[in-house]
PDB file of N, CA and C in Angstrom:
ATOM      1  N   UNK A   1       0.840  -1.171   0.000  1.00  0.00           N
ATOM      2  CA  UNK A   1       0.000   0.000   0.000  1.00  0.00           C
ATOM      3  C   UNK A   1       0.885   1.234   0.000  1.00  0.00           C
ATOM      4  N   UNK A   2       0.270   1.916  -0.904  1.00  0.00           N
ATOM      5  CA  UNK A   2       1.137   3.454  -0.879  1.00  0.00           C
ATOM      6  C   UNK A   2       0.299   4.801   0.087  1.00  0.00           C
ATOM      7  N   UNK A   3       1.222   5.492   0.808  1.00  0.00           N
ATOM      8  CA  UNK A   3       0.139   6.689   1.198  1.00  0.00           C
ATOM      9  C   UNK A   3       1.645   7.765   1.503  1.00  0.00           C
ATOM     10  N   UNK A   4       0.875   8.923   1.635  1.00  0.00           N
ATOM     11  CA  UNK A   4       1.774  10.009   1.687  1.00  0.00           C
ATOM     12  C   UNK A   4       1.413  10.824   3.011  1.00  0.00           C
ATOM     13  N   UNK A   5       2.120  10.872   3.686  1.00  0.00           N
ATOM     14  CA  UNK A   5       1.663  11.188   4.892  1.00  0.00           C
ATOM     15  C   UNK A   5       2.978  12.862   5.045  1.00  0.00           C
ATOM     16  N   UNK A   6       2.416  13.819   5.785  1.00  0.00           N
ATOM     17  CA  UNK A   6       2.797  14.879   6.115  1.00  0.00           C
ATOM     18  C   UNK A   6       3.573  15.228   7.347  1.00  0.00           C
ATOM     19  N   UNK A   7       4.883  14.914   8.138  1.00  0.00           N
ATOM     20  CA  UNK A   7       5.243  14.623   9.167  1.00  0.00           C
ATOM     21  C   UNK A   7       6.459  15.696   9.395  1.00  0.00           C
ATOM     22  N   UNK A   8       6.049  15.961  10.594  1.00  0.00           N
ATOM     23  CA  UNK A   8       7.201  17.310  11.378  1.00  0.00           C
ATOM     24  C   UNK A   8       8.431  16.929  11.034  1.00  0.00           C
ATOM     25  N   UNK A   9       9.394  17.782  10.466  1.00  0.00           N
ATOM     26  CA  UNK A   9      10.851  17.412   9.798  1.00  0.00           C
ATOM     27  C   UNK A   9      11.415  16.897  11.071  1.00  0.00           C
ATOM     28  N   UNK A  10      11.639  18.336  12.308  1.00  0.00           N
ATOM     29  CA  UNK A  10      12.403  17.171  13.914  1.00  0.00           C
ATOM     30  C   UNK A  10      12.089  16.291  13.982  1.00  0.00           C
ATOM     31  N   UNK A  11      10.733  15.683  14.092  1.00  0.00           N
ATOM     32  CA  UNK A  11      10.363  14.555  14.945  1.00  0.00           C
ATOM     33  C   UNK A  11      10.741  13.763  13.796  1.00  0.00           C
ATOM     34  N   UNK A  12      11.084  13.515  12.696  1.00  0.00           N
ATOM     35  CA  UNK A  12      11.233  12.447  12.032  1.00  0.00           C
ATOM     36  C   UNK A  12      12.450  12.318  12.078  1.00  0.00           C
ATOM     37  N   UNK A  13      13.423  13.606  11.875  1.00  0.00           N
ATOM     38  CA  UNK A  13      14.699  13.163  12.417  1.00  0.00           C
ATOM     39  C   UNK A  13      15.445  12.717  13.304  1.00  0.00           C
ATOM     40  N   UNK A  14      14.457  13.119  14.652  1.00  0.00           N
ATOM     41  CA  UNK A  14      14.780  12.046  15.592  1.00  0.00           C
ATOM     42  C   UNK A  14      14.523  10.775  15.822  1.00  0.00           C
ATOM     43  N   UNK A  15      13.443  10.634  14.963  1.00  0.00           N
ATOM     44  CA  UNK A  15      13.324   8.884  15.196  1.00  0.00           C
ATOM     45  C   UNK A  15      14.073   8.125  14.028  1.00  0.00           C
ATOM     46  N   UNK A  16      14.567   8.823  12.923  1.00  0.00           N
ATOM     47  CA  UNK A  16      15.533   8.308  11.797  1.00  0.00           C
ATOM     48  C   UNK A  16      17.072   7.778  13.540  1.00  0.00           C
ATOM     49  N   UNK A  17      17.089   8.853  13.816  1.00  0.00           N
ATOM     50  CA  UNK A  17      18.278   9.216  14.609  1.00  0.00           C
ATOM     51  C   UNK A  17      18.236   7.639  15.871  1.00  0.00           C
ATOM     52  N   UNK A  18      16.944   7.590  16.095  1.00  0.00           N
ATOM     53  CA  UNK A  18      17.294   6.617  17.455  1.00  0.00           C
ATOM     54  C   UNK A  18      17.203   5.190  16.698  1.00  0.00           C
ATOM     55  N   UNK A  19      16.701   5.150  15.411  1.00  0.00           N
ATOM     56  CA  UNK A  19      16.879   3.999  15.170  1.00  0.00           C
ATOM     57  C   UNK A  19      17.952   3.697  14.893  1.00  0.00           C
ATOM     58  N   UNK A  20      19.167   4.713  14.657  1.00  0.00           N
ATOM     59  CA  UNK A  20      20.758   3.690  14.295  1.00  0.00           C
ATOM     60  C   UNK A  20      20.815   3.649  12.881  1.00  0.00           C
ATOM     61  N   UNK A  21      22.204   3.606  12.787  1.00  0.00           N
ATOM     62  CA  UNK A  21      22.367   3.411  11.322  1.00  0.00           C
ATOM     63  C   UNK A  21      22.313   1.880  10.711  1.00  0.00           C
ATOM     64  N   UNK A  22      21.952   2.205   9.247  1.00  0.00           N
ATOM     65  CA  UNK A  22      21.373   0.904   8.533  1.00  0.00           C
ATOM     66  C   UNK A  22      19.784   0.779   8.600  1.00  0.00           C
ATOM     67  N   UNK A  23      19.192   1.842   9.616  1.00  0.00           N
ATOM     68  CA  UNK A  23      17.797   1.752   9.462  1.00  0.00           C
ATOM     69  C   UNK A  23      17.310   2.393   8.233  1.00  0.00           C
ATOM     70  N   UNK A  24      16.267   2.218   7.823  1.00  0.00           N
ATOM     71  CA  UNK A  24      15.537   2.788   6.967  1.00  0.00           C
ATOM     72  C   UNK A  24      14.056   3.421   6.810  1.00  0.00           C
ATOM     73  N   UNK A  25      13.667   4.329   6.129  1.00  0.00           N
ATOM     74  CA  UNK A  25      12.040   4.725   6.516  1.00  0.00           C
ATOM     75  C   UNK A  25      11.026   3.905   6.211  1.00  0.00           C
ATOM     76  N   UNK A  26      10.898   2.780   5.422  1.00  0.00           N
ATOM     77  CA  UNK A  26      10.377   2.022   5.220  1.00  0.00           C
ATOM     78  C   UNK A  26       9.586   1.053   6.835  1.00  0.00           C
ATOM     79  N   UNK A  27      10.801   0.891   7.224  1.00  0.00           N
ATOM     80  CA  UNK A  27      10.977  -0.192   8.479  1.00  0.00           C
ATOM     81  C   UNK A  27      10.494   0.923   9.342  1.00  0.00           C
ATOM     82  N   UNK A  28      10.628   1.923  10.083  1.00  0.00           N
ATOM     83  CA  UNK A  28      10.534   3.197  10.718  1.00  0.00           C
ATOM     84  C   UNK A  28       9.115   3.313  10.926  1.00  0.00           C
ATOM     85  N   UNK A  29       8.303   3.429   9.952  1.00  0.00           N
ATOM     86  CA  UNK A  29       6.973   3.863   9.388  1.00  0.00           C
ATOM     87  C   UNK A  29       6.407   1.967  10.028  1.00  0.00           C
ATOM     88  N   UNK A  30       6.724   1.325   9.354  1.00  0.00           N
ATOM     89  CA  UNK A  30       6.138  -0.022   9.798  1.00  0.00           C
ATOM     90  C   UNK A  30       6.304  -0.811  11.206  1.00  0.00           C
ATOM     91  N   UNK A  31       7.515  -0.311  11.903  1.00  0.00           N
ATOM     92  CA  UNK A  31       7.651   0.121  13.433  1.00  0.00           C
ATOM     93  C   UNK A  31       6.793   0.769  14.204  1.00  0.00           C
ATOM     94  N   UNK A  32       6.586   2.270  13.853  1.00  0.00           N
ATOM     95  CA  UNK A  32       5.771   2.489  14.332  1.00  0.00           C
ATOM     96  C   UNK A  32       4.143   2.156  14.196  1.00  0.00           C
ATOM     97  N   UNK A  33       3.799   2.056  13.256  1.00  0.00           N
ATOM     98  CA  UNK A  33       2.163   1.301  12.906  1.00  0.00           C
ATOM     99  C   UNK A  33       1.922   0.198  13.951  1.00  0.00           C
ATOM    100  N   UNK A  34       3.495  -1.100  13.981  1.00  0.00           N
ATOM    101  CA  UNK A  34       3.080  -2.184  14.603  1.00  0.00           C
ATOM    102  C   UNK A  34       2.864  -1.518  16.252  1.00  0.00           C
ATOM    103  N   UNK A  35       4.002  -0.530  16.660  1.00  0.00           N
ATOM    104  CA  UNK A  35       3.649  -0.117  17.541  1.00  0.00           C
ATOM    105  C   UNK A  35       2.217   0.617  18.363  1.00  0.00           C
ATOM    106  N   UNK A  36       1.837   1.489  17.497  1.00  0.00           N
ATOM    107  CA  UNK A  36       0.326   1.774  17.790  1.00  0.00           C
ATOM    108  C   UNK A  36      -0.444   1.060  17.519  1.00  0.00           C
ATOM    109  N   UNK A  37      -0.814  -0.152  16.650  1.00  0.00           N
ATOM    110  CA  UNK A  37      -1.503  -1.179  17.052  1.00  0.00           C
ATOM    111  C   UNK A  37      -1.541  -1.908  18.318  1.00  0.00           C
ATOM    112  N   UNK A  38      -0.322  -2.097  18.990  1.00  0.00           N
ATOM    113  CA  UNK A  38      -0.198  -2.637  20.130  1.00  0.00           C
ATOM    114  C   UNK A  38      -0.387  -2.037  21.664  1.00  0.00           C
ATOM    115  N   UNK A  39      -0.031  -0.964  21.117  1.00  0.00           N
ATOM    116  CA  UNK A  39      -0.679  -0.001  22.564  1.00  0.00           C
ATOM    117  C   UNK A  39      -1.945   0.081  22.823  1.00  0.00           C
ATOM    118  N   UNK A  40      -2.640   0.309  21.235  1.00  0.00           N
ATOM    119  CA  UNK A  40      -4.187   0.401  21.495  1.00  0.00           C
ATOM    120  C   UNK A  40      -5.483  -0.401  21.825  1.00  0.00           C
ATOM    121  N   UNK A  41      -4.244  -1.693  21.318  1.00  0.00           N
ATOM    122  CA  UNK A  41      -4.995  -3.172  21.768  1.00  0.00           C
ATOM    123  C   UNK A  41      -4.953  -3.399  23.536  1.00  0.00           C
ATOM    124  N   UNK A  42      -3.914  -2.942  23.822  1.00  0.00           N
ATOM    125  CA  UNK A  42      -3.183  -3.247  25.136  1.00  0.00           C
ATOM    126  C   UNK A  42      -4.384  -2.191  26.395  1.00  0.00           C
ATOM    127  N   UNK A  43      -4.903  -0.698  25.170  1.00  0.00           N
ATOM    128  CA  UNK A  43      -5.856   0.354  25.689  1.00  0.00           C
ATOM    129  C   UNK A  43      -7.172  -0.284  25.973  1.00  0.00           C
ATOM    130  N   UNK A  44      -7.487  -1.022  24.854  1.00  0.00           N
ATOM    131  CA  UNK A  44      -8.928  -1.456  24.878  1.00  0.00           C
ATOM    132  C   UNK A  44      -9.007  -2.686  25.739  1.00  0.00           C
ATOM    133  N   UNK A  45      -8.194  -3.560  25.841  1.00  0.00           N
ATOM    134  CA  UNK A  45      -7.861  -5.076  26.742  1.00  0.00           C
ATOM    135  C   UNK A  45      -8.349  -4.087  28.251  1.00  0.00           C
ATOM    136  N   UNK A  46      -7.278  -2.877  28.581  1.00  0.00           N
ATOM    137  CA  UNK A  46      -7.196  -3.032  30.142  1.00  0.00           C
ATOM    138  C   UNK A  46      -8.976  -1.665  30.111  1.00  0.00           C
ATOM    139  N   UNK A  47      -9.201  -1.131  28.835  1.00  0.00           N
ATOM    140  CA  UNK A  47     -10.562  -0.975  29.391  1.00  0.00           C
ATOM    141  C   UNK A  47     -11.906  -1.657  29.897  1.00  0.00           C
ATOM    142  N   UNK A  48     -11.571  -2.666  29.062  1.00  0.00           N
ATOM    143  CA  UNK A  48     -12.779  -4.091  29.479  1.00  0.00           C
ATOM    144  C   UNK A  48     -12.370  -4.681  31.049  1.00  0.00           C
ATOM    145  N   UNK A  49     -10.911  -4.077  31.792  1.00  0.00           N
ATOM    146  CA  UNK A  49     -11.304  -4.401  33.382  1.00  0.00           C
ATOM    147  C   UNK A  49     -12.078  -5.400  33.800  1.00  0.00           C
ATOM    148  N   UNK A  50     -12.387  -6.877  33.465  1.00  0.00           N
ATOM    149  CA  UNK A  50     -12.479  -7.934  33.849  1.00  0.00           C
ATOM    150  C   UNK A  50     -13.730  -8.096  33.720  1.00  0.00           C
ATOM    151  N   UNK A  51     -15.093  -7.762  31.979  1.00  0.00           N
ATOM    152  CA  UNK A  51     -16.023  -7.138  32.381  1.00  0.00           C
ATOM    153  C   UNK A  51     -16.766  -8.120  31.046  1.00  0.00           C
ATOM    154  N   UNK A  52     -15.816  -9.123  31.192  1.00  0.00           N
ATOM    155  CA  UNK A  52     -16.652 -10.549  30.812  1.00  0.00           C
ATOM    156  C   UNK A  52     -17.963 -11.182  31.183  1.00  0.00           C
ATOM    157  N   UNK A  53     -19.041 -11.342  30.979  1.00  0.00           N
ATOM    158  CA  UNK A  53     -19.942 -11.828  31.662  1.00  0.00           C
ATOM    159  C   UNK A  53     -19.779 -13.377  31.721  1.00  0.00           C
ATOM    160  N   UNK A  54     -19.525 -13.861  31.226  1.00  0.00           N
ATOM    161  CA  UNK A  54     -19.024 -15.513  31.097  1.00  0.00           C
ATOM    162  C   UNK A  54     -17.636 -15.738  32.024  1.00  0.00           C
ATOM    163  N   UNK A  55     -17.469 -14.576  32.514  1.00  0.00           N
ATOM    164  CA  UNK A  55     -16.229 -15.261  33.056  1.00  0.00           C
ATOM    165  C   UNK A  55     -16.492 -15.309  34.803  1.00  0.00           C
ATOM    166  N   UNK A  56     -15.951 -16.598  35.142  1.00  0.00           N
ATOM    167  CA  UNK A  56     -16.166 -17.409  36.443  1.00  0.00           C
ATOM    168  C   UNK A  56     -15.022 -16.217  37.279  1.00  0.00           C
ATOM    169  N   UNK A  57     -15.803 -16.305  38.513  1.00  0.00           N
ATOM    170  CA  UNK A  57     -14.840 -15.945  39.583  1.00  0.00           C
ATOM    171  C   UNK A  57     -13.765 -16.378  39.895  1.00  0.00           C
ATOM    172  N   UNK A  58     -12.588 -15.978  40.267  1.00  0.00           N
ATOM    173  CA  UNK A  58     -11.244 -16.345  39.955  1.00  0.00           C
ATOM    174  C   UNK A  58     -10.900 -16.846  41.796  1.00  0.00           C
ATOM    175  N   UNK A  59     -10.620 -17.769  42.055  1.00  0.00           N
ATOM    176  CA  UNK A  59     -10.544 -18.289  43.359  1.00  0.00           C
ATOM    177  C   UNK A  59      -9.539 -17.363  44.244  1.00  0.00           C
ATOM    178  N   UNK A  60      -8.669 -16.784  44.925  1.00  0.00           N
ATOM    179  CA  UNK A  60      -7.990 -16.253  45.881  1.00  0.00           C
ATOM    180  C   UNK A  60      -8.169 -16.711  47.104  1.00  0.00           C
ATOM    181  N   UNK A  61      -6.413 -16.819  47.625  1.00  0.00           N
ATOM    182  CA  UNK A  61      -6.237 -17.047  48.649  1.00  0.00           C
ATOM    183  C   UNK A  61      -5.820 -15.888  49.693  1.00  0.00           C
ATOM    184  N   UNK A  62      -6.437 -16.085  50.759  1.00  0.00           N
ATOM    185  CA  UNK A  62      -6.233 -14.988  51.593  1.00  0.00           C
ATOM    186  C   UNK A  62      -5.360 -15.304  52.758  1.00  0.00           C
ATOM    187  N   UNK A  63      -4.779 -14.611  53.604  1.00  0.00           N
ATOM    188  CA  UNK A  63      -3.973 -15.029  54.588  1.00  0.00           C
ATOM    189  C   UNK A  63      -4.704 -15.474  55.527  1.00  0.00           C
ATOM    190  N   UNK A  64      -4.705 -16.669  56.637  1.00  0.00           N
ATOM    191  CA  UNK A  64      -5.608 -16.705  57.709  1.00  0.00           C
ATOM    192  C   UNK A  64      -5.301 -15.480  58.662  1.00  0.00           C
ATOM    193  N   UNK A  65      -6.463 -15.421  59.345  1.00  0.00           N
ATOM    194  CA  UNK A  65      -6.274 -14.808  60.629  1.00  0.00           C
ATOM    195  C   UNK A  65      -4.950 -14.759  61.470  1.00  0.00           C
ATOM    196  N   UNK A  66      -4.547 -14.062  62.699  1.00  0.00           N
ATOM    197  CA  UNK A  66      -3.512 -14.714  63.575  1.00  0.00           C
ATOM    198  C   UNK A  66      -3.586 -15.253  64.442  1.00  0.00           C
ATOM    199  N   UNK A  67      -5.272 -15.318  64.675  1.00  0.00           N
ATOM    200  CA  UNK A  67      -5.727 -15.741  65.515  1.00  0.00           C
ATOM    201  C   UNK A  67      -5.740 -17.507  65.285  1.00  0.00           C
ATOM    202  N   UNK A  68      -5.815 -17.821  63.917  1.00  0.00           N
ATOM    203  CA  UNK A  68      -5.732 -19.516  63.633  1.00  0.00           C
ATOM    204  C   UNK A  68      -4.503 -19.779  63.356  1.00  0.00           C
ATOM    205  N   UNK A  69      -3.538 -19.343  62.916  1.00  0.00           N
ATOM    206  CA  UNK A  69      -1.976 -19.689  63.297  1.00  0.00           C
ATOM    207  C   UNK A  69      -1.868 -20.383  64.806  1.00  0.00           C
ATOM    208  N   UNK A  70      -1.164 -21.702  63.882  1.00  0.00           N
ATOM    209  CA  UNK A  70      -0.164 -22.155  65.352  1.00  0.00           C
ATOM    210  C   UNK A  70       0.917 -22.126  64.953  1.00  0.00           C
ATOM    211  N   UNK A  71       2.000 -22.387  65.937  1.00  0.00           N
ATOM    212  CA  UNK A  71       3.162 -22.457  65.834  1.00  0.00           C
ATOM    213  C   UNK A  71       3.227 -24.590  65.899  1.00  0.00           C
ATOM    214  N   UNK A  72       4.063 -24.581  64.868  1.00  0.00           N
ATOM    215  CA  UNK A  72       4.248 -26.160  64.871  1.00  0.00           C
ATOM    216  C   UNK A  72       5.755 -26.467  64.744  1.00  0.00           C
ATOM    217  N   UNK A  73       6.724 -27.384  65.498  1.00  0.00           N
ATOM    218  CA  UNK A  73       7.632 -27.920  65.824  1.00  0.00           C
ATOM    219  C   UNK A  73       7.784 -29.387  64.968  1.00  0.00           C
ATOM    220  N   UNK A  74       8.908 -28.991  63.610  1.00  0.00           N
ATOM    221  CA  UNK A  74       9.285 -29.959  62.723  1.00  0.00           C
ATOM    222  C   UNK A  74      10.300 -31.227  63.255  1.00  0.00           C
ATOM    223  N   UNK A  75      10.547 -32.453  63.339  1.00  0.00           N
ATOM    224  CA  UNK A  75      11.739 -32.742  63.420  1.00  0.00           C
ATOM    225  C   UNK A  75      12.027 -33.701  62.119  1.00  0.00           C
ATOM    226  N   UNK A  76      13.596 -33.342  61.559  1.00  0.00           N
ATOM    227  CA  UNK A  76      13.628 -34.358  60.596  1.00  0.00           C
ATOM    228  C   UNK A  76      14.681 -35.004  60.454  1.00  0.00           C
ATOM    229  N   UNK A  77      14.551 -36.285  60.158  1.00  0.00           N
ATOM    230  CA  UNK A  77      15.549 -37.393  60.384  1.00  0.00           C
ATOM    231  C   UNK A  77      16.228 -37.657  59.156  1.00  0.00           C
ATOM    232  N   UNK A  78      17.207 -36.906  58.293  1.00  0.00           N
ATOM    233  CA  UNK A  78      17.762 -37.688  57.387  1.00  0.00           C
ATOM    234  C   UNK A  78      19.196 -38.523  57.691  1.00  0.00           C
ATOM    235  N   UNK A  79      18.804 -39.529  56.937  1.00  0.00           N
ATOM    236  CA  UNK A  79      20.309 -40.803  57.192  1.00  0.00           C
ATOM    237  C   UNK A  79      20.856 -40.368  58.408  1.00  0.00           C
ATOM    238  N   UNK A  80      20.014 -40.483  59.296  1.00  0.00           N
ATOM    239  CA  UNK A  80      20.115 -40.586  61.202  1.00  0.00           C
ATOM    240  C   UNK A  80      20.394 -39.275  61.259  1.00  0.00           C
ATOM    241  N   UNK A  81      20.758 -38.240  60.899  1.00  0.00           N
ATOM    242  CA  UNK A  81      20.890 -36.660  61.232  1.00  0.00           C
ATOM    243  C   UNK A  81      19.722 -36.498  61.819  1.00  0.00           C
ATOM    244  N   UNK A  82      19.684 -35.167  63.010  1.00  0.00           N
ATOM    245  CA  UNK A  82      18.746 -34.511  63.286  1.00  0.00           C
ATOM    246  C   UNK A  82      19.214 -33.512  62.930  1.00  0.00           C
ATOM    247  N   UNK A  83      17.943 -32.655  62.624  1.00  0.00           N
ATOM    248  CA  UNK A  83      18.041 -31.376  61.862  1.00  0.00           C
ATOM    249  C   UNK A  83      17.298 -30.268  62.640  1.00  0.00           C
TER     250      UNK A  83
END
């Protein structure tokens, strides 16, 4: 696909500039596209905020109380060692 697009002389020279030499505008232009595709996917994903209706409640574990903590006393026997 061909298109002609109108772009601020700095800002293009700086991104000619951070890509390094051997880059080209071709690749530059198709860099950035893949890039704003991916941000905007990444925009719309975290706007939907978990807002599936099909989707099951997600189990979590919570810490017990301190009140149900015990303290428990291990002993272990390897090849006759106590540990």
């Amino acid at each position: 696909m061909r298109l002609t697009v109108t772009i601020d002389d700095d800002l293009f020279a700086k991104a000619v500039q951070m890509t390094g030499p051997g880059g080209n505008e071709a690749d530059l232009l198709r860099e950035v596209i893949n890039t704003l595709v991916r941000v905007q996917a990444a925009r719309r994903l975290a706007a939907l905020g978990g807002t599936w209706s099909g989707m099951a409640d997600i189990p979590r574990r919570r810490p017990e109380p301190e009140s149900s903590r015990r303290n428990v006393t291990l002993s272990v026997r390897l090849a006759g060692i106590r540990a």
